[in-house]
Every structure is written in structure tokens, then in C-alpha cells.
Protein backbone atom coordinates (compact mmCIF):
# COMPACT_ATOMS: atom_id res chain seq x y z
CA UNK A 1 -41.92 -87.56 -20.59
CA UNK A 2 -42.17 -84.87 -18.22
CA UNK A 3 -41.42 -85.53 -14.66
CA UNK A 4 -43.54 -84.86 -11.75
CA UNK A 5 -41.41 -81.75 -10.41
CA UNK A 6 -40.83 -80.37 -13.75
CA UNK A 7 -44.97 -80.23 -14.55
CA UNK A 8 -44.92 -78.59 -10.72
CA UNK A 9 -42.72 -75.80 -11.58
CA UNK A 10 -44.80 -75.11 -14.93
CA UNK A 11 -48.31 -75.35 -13.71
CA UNK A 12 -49.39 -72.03 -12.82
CA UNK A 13 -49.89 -71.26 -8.75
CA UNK A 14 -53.11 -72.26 -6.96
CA UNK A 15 -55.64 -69.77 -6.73
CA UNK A 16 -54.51 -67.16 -8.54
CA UNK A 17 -51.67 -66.50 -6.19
CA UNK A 18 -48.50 -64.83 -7.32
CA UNK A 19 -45.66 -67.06 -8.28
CA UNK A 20 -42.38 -66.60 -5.74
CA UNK A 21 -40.24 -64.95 -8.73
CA UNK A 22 -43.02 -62.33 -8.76
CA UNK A 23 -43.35 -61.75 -5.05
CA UNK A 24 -39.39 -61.11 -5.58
CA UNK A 25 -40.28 -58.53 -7.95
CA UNK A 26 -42.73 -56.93 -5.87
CA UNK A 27 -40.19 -57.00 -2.92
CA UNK A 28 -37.89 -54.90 -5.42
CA UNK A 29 -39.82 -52.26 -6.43
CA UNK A 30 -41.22 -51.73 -2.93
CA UNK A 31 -37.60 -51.06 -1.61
CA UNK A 32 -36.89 -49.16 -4.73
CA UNK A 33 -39.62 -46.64 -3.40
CA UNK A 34 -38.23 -44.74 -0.77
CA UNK A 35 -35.44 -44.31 -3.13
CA UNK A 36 -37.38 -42.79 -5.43
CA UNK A 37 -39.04 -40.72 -3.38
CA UNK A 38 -36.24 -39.26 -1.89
CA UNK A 39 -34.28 -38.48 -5.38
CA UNK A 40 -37.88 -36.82 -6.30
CA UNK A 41 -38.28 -34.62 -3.32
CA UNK A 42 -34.36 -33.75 -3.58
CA UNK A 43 -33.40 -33.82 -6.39
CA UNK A 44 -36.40 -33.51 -9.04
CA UNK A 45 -38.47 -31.40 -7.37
CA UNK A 46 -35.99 -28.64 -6.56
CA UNK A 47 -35.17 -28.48 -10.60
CA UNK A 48 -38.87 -28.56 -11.70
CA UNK A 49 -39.65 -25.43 -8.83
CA UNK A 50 -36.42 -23.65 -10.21
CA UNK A 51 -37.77 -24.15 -13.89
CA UNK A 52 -40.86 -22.74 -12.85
CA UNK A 53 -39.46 -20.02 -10.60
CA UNK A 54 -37.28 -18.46 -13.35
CA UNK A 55 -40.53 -17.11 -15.18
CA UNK A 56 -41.49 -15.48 -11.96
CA UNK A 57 -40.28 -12.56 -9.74
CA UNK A 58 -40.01 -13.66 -6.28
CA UNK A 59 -38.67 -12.61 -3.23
CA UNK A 60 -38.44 -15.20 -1.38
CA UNK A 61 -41.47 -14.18 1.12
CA UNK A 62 -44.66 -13.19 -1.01
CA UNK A 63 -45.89 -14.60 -3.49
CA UNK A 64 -44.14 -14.61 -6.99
CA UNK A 65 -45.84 -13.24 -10.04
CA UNK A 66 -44.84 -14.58 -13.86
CA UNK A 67 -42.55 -11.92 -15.90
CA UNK A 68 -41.93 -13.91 -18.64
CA UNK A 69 -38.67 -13.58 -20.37
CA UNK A 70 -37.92 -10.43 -18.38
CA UNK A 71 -35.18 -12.55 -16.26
CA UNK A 72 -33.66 -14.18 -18.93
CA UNK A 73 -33.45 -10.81 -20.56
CA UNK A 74 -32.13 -8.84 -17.64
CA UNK A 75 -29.33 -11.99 -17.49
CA UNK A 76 -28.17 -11.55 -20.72
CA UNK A 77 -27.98 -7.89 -20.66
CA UNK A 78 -26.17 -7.70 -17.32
CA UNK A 79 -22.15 -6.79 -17.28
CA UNK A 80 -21.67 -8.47 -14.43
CA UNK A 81 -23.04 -11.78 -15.64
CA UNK A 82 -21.39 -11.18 -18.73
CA UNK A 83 -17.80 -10.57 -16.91
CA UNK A 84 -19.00 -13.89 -14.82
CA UNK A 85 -18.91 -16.24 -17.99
CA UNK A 86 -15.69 -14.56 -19.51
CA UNK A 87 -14.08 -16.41 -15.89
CA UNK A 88 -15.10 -19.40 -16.10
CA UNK A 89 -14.58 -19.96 -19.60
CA UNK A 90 -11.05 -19.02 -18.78
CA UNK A 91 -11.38 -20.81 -15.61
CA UNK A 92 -11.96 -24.13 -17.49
CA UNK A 93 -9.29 -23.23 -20.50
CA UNK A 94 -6.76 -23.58 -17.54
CA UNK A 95 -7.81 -25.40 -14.81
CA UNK A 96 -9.94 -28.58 -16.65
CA UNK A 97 -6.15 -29.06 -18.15
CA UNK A 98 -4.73 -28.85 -15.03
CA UNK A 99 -7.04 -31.34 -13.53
CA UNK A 100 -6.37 -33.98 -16.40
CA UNK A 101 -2.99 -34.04 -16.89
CA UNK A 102 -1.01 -34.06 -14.20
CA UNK A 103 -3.33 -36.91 -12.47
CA UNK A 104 -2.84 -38.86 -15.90
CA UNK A 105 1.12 -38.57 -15.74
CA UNK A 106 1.24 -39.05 -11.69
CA UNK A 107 -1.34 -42.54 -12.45
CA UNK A 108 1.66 -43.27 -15.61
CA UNK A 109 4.26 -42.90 -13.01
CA UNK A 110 2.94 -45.21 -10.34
CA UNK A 111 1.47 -48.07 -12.93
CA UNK A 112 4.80 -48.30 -13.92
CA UNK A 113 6.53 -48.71 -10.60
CA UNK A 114 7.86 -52.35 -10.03
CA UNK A 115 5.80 -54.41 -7.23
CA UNK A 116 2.03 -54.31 -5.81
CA UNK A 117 3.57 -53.04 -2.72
CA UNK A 118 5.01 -50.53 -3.80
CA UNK A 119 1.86 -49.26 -6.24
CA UNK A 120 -0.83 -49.20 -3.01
CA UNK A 121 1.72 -46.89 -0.89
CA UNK A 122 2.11 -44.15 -3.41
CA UNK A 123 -1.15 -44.61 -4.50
CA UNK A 124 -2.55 -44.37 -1.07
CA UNK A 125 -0.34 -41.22 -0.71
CA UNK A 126 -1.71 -39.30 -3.72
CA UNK A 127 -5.25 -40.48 -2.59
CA UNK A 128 -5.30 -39.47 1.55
CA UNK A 129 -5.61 -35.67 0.91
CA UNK A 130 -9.39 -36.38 0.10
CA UNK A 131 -10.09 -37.29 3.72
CA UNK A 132 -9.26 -33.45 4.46
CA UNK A 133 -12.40 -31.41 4.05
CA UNK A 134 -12.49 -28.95 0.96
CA UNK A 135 -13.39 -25.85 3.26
CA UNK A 136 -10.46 -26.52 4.97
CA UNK A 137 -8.28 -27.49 2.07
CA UNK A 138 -9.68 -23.69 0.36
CA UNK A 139 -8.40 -21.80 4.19
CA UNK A 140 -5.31 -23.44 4.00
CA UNK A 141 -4.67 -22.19 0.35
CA UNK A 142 -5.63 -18.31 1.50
CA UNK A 143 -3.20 -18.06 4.44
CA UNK A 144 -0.70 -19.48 1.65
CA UNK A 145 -1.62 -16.19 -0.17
CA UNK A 146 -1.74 -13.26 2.52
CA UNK A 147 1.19 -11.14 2.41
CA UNK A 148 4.29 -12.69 3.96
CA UNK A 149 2.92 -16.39 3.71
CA UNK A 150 4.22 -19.23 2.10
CA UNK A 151 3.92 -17.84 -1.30
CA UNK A 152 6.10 -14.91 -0.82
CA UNK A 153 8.36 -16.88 1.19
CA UNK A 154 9.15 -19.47 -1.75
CA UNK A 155 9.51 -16.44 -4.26
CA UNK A 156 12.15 -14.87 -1.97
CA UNK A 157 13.53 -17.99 -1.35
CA UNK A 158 14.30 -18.52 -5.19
CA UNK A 159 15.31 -15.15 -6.01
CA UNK A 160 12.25 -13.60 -6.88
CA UNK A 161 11.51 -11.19 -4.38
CA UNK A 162 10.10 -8.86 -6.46
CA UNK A 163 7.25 -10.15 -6.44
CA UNK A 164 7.04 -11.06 -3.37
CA UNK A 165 4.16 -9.11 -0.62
CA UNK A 166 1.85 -9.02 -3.77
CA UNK A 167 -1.60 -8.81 -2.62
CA UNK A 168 -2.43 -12.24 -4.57
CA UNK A 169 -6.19 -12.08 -3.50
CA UNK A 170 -6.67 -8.32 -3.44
CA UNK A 171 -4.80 -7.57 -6.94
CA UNK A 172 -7.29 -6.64 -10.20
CA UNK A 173 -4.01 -8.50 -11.88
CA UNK A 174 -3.66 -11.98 -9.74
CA UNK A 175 -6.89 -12.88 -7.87
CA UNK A 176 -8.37 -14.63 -10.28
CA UNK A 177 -5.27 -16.52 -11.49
CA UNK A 178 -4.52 -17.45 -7.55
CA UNK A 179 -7.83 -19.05 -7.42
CA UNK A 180 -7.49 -21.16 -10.78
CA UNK A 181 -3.66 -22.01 -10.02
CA UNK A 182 -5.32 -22.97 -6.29
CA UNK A 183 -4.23 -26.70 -5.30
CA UNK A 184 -0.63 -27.43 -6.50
CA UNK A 185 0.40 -29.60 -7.54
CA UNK A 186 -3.15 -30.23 -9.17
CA UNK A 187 -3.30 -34.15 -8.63
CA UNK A 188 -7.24 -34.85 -7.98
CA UNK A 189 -7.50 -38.47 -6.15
CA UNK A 190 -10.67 -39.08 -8.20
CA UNK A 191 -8.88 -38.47 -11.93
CA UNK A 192 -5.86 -40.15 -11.04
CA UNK A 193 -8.03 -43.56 -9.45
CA UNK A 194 -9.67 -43.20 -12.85
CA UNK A 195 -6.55 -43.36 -14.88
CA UNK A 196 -4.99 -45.95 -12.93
CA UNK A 197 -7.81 -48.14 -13.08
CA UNK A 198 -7.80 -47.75 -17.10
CA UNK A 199 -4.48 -48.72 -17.21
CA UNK A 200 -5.09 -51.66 -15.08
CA UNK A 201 -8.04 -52.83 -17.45
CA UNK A 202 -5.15 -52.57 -20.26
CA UNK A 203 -4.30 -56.50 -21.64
CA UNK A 204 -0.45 -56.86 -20.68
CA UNK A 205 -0.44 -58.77 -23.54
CA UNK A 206 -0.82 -55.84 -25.32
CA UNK A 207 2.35 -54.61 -22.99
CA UNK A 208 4.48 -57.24 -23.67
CA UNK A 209 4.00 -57.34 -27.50
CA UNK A 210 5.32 -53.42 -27.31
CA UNK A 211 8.22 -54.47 -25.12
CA UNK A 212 8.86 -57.28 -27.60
CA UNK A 213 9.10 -54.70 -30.66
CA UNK A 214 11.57 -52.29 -28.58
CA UNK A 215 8.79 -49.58 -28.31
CA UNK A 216 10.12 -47.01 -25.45
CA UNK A 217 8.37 -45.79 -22.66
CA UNK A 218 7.41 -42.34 -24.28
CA UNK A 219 6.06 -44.28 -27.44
CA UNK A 220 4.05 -46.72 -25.56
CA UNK A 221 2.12 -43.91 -23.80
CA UNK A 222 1.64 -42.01 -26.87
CA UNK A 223 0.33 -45.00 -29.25
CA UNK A 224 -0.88 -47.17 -26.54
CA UNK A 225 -1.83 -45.61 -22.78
CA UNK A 226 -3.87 -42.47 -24.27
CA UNK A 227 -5.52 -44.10 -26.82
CA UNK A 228 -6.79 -47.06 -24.89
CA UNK A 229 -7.86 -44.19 -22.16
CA UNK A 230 -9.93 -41.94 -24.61
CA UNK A 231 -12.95 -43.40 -22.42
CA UNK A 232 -11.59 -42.32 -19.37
CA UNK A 233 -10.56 -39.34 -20.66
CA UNK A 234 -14.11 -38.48 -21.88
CA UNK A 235 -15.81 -39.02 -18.60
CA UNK A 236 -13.21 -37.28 -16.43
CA UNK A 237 -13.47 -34.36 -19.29
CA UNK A 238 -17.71 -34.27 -19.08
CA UNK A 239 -16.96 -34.36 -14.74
CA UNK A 240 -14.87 -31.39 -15.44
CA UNK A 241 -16.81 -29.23 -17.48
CA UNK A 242 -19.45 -29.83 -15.13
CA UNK A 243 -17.77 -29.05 -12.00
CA UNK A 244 -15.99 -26.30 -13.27
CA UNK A 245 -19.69 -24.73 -14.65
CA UNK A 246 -20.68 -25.06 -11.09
CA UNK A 247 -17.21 -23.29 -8.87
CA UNK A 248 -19.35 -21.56 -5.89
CA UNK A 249 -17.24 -22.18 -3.24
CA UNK A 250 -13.72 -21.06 -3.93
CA UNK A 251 -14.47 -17.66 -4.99
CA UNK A 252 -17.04 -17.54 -2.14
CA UNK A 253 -14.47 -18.07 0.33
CA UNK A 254 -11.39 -16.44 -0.82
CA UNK A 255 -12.82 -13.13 -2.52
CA UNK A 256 -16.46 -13.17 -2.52
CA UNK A 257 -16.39 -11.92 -6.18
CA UNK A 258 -13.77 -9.38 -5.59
CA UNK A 259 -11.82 -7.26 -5.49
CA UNK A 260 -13.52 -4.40 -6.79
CA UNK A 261 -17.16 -5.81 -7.91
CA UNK A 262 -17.33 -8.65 -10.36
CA UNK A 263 -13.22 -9.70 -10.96
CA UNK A 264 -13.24 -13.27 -10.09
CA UNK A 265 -17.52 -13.74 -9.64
CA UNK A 266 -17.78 -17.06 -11.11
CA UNK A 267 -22.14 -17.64 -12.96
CA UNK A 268 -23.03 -19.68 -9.76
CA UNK A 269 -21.65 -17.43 -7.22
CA UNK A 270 -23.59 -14.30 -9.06
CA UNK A 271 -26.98 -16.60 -8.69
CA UNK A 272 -26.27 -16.82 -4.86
CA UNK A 273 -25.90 -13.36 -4.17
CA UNK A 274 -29.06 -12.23 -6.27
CA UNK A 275 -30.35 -14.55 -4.15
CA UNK A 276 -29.13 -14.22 -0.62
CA UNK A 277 -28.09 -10.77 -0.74
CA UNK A 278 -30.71 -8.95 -3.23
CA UNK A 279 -33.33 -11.21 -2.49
CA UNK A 280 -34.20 -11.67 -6.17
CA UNK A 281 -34.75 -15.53 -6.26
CA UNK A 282 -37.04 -15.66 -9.13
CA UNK A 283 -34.15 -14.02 -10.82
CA UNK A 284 -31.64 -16.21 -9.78
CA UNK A 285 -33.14 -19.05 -10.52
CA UNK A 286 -33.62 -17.74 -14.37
CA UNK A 287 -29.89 -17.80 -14.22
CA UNK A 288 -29.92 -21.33 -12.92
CA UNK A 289 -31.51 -22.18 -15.93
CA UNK A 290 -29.07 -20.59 -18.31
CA UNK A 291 -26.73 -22.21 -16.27
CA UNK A 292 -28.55 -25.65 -16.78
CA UNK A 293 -29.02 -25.01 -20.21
CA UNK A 294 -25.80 -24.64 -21.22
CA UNK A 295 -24.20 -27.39 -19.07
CA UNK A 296 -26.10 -29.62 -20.50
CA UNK A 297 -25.62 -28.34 -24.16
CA UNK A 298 -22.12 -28.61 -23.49
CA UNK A 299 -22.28 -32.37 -21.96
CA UNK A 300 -24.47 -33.57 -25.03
CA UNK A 301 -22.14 -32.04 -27.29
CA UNK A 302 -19.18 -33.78 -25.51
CA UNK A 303 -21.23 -37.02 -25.76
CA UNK A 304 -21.67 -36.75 -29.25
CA UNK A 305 -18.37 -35.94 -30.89
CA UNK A 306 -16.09 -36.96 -28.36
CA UNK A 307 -16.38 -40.84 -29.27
CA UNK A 308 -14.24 -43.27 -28.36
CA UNK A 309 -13.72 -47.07 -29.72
């Protein structure tokens, strides 16, 4: 038999009204809304007018007229956009690399130290750099390399004064490697978090049964840690391709695309000055596009054949 309360809860609400689950539901979306609407006028919007704005030449003031292909076209056939792509390609070669490993062996290092204690302090140490602001973290890094900082003053210090009161930032030969070798000693507090947590979610059972078998430390981290953090690996290396695809502000800062005129202009820094200097946003945003395009090309094809188990 069904009980009084129990026939309650099943017959539908009086008049029509909408059952308290529902009202719940309602509740959610409603606060959901100015979520939305926010990640639409920020975020959505901006791509969609970009999209639009790359078939278009506009100058920021009247209004734009369609062209077509013609900025595509004019991207693709431009040297300096050309000489743009050749950095960052080399720009991620070295520097998505540099991100990865050295925040995988410094997470290693510390998941193997004996104690709690003693994990959260150098952990903490690796991770309070990110409280200093990038801007300033980019200044700091160019008075390293003006002539007769820090940089020459190590090189002398070791013997290597020959090279020494090298224009680092000014040189055909070194700018661009100063800005990719930027940030010693290349330990990035979100990577290494992201390591450290994948070890964590490692079964020690799985540790102890390779202790048990003699397997040494080197071993264990070749047949067991990278294996088991393939799916860290994967998002940290979609992160990178992604953030390196999109370097503005270190080349901004340090070089502005010099010395000379295009020898460390990264594809994003290019788009801002057609933009802010030349005044040719409809162009710039056709290079947006490109840029889009094959950012995301990349990331699907990253997706797809990097798989993990």
C-alpha cells in the first residue's frame, strides 16, 4: 500500500503550479544569465565582430567596406608576417620545452622529498613568484640584459668576458634568443602544480610494488611517473601551444619587434601594430583569424593524436 506522504509527493501540484524541484531549476538558469551575458558581450561578441571585420577594410573611424579575401591575401604575401611565424615556430621549438620540463623534474624533486612539511615549503617557494606581476617580472628581465647588468656580470664572473657588454636586446644575433631564454630557470608555478598534483593522484600502491621489485628512482620515472602523466602532459602541452601562439607582451616590451624591423615581431604583436600604429584594423583582424585558425587546427590536432589511457 502506498502511504499517505508517499501519494503526496507523487500527485502532481495544485493548480498547475510548478513543483519546488522546478522552481530550483528556474532559480538556476536565472543566475546562470548574467553569466552568460557577460561571456557573450566579452568574449563571443568580440570574436564574431573580428570574424566579420577581417572581410572588411576599416580604419577604425568610418565605416568599413567588404574586400573580400584581399586581407587574407595581403597576410600571406607579406615578409614581415612571414618572418613573424618563422619566430614563433622557433619560439615554441624552444621555449614550450622549456616550460615542460624543468617544472616536471622540479614537481619529481619535491614529490619525492620525505615529510608533508617539508613538500608545502618548497612547493610554496617555487609557487610565490606568481604573486609578482608579469610586467614587472618582463622589466626586471631587461635591466638583466642592458650592457653591464647582471648578465654580463655572471659571464665575467665565470670567465667569459668575451662576451660580455653584448647588446643582448639590440643584436640581429641575440634578441630574439634573450627573449625565448627570458625567465631562468624556466619553472612555471602553473605546470609544476599540475605535475605535482598528477603525481599525487598516482596509487602508492603502485609505488610500493616498484620499491618491492628494486626498480630505481630513474626507472620508476621513466616506466611509471611519465606514463601515468601523459594526461597532464597533454593539457599543459595544448596551454602551451596556445600561449606561445599568442606572445604579445614580451616582445612588446623589450624590443617592440626590433631591432631593425621585423627580428623578434612575434604574429600577435604584428596584428597590434597594423592596428594601433597603421590604423588598418580590418586588416588586423584578418590576421586574427589566421591566427585563430591555426591555433585551433593545431589544438584539434593535439586532441586527436595525442591520446592518452
Amino acid at each position: 500500500m502506498v502511504s499517505v506522504d508517499e501519494s503526496r509527493r507523487e500527485s502532481p501540484a495544485v493548480g498547475g503550479a510548478p513543483k519546488p524541484k522546478k522552481l530550483r531549476e528556474y532559480a538556476a538558469y536565472l543566475f546562470l544569465l548574467p553569466a552568460f551575458a557577460f561571456v557573450g558581450a566579452f568574449s563571443y561578441y568580440p570574436a564574431v565582430r573580428a570574424l566579420i571585420g577581417a572581410f572588411t577594410s576599416w580604419n577604425g573611424v568610418s565605416a568599413p567596406h567588404w574586400v573580400g579575401l584581399t586581407n587574407f591575401i595581403t597576410a600571406f604575401q607579406s615578409a614581415e608576417f612571414g618572418a613573424a611565424v618563422i619566430h614563433i615556430l622557433i619560439w615554441a621549438a624552444i621555449g614550450i620545452p622549456l616550460g615542460l620540463i624543468p617544472s616536471f623534474f622540479v614537481a619529481e624533486a619535491i614529490f619525492r622529498l620525505p615529510g608533508r612539511r617539508a613538500q608545502y615549503l618548497y612547493r610554496t617557494f617555487f609557487i610565490l613568484p606568481v604573486v609578482l606581476p608579469g610586467v614587472v617580472g618582463i622589466l626586471i628581465w631587461y635591466f638583466f640584459y642592458e650592457p653591464g647588468g647582471i648578465i654580463d656580470s655572471l659571464l665575467k664572473a665565470v670567465g667569459f668576458s668575451h662576451f660580455a657588454e653584448l647588446p643582448w636586446l639590440a643584436d640581429f644575433h641575440t634578441a630574439l634568443g634573450a627573449l625565448i631564454f627570458m625567465g631562468f630557470p624556466w619553472v612555471g608555478a602553473f605546470n609544476l602544480l599540475i605535475y605535482y598534483a598528477g603525481l599525487q593522484g598516482i596509487s602508492s600502491e603502485i609505488f610500493d610494488a616498484a620499491a618491492v621489485d628494486g626498480c630505481s628512482w630513474f626507472r620508476r620515472m621513466i616506466r611509471i611517473d611519465i606514463p601515468l602523466l601523459l594526461a597532464q602532459t597533454k593539457l599543459l602541452l595544448v596551454l602551451a601551444v596556445i600561449g606561445v601562439g599568442q606572445i604579445l607582451i614580451q616582445p612588446l616590451l623589450m624590443t617592440n619587434g626590433g631591432p631593425g624591423v621585423s627580428t623578434t615581431m612575434t604574429p600577435v604583436l604584428y596584428m597590434y601594430q597594423q592596428a594601433i600604429d597603421y590604423d588598418q584594423y580590418g586588416y588586423s583582424m584578418g590576421v586574427a583569424f589566421i591566427l585563430f585558425a591555426a591555433l585551433m587546427i593545431l589544438t584539434l590536432f593535439n586532441m586527436k593524436y595525442f591520446r592518452t589511457k
